[in-house]
Protein backbone atom coordinates (compact mmCIF):
# COMPACT_ATOMS: atom_id res chain seq x y z
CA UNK A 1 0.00 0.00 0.00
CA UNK A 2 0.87 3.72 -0.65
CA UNK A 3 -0.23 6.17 1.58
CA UNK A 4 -0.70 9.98 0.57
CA UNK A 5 -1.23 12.33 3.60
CA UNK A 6 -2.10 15.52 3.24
CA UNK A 7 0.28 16.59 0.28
CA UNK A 8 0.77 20.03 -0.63
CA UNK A 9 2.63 21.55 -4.46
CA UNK A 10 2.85 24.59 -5.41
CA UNK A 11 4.49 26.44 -8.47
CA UNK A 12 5.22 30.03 -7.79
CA UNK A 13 1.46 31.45 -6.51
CA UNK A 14 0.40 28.62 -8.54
CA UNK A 15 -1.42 25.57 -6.15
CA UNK A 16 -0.94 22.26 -8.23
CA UNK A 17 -2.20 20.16 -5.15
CA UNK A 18 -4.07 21.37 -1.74
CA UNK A 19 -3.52 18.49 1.30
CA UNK A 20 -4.59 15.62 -0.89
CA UNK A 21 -4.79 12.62 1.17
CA UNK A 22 -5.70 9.19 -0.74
CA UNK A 23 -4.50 5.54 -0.10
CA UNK A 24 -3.39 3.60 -3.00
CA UNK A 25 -4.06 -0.46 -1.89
CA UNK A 26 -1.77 -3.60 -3.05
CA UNK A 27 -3.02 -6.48 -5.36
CA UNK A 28 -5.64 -3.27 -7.09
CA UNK A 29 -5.57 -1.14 -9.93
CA UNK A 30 -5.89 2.12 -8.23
CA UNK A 31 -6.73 4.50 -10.89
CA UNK A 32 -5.96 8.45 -10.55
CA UNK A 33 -8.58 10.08 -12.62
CA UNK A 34 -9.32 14.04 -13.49
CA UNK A 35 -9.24 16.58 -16.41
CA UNK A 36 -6.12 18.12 -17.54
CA UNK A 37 -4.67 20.35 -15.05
CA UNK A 38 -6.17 18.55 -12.05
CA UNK A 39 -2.92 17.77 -10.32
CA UNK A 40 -3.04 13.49 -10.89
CA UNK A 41 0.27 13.85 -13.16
CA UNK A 42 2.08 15.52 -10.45
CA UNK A 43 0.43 13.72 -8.11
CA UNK A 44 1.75 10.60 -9.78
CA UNK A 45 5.64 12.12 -10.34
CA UNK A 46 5.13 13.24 -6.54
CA UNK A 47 4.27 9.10 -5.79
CA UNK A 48 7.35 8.22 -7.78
CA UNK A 49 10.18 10.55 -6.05
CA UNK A 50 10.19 12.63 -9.19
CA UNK A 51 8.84 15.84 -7.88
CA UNK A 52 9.37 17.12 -4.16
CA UNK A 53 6.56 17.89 -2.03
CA UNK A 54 5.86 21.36 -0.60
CA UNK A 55 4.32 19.49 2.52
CA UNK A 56 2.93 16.47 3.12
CA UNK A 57 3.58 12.31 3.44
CA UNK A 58 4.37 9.51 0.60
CA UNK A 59 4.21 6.31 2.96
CA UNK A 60 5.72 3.40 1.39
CA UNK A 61 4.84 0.24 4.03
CA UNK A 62 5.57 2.32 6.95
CA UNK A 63 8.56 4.47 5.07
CA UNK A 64 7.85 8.07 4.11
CA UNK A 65 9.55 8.72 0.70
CA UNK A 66 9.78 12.31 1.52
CA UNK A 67 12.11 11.46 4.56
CA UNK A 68 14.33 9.33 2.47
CA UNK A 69 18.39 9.74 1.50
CA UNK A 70 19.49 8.80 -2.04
CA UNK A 71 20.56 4.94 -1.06
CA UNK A 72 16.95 4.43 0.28
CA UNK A 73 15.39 5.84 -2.90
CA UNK A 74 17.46 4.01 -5.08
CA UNK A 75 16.81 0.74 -3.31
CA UNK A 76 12.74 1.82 -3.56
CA UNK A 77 13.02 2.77 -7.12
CA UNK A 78 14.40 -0.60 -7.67
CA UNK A 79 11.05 -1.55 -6.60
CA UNK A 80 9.19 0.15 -9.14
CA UNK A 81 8.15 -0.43 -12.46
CA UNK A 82 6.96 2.36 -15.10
CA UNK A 83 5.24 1.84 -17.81
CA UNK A 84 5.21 5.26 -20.05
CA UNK A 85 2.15 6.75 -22.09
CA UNK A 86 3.99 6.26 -25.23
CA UNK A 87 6.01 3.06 -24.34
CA UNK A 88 9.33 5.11 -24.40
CA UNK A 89 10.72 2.00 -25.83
CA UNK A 90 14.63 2.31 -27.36
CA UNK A 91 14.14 2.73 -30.86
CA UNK A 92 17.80 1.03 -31.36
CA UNK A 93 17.64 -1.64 -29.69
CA UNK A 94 15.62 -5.07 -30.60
CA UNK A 95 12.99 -5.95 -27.73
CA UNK A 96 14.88 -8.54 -26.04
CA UNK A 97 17.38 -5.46 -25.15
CA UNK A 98 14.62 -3.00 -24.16
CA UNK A 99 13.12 -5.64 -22.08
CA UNK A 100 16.58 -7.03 -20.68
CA UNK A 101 17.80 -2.60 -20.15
CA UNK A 102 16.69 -2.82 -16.51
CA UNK A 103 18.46 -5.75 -15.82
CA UNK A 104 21.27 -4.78 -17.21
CA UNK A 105 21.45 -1.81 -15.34
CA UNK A 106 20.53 -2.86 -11.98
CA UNK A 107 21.72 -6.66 -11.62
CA UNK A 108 24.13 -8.76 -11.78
CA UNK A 109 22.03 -11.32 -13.13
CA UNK A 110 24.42 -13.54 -16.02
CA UNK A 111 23.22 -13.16 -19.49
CA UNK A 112 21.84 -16.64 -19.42
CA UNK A 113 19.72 -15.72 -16.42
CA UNK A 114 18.38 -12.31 -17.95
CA UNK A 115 17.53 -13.74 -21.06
CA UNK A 116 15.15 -16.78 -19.16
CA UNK A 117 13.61 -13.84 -17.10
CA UNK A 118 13.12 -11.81 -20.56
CA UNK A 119 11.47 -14.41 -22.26
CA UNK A 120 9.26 -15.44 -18.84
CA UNK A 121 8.11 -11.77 -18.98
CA UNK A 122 7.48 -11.51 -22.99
CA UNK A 123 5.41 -15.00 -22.57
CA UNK A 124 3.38 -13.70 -19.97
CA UNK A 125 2.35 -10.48 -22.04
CA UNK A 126 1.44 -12.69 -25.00
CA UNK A 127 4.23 -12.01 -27.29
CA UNK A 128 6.14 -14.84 -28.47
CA UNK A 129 8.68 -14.89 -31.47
CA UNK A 130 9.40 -11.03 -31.34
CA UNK A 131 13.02 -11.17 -29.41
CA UNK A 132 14.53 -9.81 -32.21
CA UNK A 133 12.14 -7.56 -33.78
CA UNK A 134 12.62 -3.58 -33.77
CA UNK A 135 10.03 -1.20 -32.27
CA UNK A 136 9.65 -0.22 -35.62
CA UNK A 137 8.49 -3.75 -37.09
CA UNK A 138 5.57 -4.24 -34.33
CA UNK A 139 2.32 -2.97 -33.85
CA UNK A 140 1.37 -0.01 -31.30
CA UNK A 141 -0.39 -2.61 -29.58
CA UNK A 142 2.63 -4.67 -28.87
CA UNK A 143 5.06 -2.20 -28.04
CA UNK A 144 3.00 -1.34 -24.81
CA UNK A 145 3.39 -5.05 -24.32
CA UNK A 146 7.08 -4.60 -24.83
CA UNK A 147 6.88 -2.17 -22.10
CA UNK A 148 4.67 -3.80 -19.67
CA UNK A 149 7.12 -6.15 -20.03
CA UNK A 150 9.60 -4.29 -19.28
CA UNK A 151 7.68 -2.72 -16.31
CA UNK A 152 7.63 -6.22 -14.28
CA UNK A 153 10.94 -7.80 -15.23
CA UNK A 154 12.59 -7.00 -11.92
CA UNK A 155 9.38 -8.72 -10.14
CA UNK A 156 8.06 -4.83 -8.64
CA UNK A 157 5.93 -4.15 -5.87
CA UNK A 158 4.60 -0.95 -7.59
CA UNK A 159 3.31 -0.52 -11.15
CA UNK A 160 3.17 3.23 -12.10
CA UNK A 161 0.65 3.41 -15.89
CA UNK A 162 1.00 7.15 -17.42
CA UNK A 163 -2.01 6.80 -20.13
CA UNK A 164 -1.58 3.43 -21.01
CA UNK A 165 -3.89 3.37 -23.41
CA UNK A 166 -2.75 6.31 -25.11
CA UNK A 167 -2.91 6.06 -28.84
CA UNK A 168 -4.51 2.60 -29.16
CA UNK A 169 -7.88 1.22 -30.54
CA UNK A 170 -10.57 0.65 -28.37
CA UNK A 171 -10.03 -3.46 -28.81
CA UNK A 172 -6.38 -3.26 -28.07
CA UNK A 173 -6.94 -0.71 -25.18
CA UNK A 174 -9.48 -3.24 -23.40
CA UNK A 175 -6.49 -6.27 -24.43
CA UNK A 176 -3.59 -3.92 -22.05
CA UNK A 177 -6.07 -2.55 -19.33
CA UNK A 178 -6.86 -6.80 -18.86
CA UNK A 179 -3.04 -7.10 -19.13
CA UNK A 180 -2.49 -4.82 -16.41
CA UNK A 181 -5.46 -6.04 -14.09
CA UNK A 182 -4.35 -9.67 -14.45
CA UNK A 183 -0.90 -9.00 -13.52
CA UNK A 184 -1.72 -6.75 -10.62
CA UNK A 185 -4.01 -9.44 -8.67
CA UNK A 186 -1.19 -12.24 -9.99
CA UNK A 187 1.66 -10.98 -8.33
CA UNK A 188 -0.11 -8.83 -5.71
CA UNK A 189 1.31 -5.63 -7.57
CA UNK A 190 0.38 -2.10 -6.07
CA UNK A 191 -0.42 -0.72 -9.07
CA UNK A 192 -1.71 3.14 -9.76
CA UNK A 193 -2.65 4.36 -13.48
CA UNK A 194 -2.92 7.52 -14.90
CA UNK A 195 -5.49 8.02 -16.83
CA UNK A 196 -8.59 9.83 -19.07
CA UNK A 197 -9.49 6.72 -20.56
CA UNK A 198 -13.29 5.76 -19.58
CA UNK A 199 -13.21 2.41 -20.51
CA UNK A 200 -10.32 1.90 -18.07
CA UNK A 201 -12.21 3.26 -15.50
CA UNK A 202 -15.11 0.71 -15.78
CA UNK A 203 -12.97 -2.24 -16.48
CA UNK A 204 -10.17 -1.91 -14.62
CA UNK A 205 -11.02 0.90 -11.38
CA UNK A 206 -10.46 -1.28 -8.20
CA UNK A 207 -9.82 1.92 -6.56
CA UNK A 208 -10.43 5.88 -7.80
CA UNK A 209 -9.46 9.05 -7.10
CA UNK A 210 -10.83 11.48 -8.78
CA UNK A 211 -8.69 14.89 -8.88
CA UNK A 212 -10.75 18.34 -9.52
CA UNK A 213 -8.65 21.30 -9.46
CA UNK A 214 -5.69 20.33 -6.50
CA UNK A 215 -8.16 18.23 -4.75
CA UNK A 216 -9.10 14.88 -3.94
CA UNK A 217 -12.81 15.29 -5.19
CA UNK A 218 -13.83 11.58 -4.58
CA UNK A 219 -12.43 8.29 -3.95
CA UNK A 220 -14.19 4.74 -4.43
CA UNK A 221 -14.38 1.82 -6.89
CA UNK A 222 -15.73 1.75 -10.43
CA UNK A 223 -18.81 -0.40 -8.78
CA UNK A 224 -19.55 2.43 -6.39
CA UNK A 225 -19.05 5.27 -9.47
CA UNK A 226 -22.29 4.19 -11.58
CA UNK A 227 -24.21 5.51 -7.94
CA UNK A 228 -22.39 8.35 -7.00
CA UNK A 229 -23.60 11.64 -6.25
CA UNK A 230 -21.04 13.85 -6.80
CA UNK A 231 -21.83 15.95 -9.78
CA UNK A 232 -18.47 17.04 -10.61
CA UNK A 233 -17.59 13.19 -10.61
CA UNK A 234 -20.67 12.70 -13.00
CA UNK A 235 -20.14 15.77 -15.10
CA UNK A 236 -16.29 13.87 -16.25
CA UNK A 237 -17.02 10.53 -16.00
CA UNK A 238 -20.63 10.73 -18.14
CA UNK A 239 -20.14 13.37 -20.20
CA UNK A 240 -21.41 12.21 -23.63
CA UNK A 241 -24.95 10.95 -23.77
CA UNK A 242 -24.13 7.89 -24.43
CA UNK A 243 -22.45 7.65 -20.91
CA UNK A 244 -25.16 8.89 -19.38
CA UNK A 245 -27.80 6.87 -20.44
CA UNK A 246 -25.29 3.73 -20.12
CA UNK A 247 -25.68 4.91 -16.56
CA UNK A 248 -29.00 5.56 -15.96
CA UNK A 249 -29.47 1.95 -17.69
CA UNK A 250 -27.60 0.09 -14.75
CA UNK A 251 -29.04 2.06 -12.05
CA UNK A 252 -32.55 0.74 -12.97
CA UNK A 253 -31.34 -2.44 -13.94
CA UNK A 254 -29.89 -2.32 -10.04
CA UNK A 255 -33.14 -0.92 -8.53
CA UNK A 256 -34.63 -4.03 -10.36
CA UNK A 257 -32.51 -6.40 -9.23
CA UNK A 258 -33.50 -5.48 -5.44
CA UNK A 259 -36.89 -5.26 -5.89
CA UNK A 260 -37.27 -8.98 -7.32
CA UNK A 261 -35.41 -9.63 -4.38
């Protein structure tokens, strides 16, 4: 788990976030939702040591990432995986390498070992028979695969998704937000994603926060989000029509439900 307490950021008179406290839960997707300029990318570079806080806690089981020297935020970083809205995959290198880049640079794993855990990792994200393939030669599609890969070679404890689905068709988006959900509950991941995507809310939101203007506007699941209240929650999340009849759909279908009951 990752617990925010009451973080503050500022730039200049500008207030990015105002004492946002959220908690962000292990084996869940926790999803950090809001329109641009809410605060959830900072939030998010705040989560990841990136960014320093103007007040305010990052609790890491029990350690507070603000509080921490350079050794104990490389050895948490280590602990981390990222997975970048546009796969910031090495255009140079062949996938095995981008895949194997982490553990090159932080093991001292043998070759023999790092190419098992390589091809463990591209198995598990579908994506066979592509070792030797250039960014270039596969689909948009499978280079976030090539980075989710990447993301969980070294085995993390935390997942960080900037806009995973950035870019993608609305099949291939629902294929990596499944991805991502699957792996989470497999390996007990903490995992927290970034992200405008509606469809990734509804599939995929374990846990929400919803960001509006610096603050934490609401926080639940995407089971309690088709009933909430909150109409600057309802004014983002449904704002098309089709969204908001979708919902008005399942809230009678609900009521019905009950009273056969």
């Amino acid at each position: 788990m990752i617990e925010i307490k009451n973080v503050k950021k500022s730039f200049g008179d500008k207030v990015v976030l105002q004492d946002v406290s959220a908690n962000m839960e292990a084996g869940k997707t926790n999803l950090i939702i809001g329109a641009s300029g809410s605060g959830k990318t900072v939030l998010m570079k705040i989560m990841i040591g990136l960014m320093a806080v103007d007040a305010g806690e990052v609790i890491y089981e029990g350690r507070d990432l603000v509080k921490m020297d350079e050794k104990e935020l490389k050895d948490l970083r280590k602990q981390i995986g990222m997975l970048f809205q546009g796969g910031a995959l090495f255009d140079s290198k062949t996938v095995e390498d981008n895949v194997m880049f982490p553990l090159d640079m932080f093991t001292k794993m043998s070759h023999a070992e790092k190419q098992k855990r390589v091809n463990e990792v591209l198995d598990r994200v579908n994506l066979k028979d592509v070792n030797k393939k250039f960014p270039a030669e596969i689909s948009g599609g499978m280079k976030k695969r090539v980075a989710l890969a990447r993301a969980i070679v070294q085995n993390p404890k935390y997942l960080f998704c900037d806009e995973p689905n950035s870019g993608l068709d609305p099949q291939t988006s629902l294929v990596i937000d499944r991805l991502v959900k699957e792996i989470t509950t497999e390996f007990n991941i903490t995992t927290i994603i970034n992200t405008h995507d509606m469809n990734t809310v509804m599939e995929s939101g374990d846990h929400i926060v919803y960001m509006y203007q610096g603050n934490k506007q609401w926080e639940g699941s995407n089971k309690e989000i088709i009933f909430s209240k909150d109409e600057r929650l309802n004014s983002f999340i449904f704002a098309s029509e089709f969204l908001t009849k979708a919902k008005e759909m399942s809230m009678m279908e609900a009521k019905n439900s009950i009273g056969n009951k």
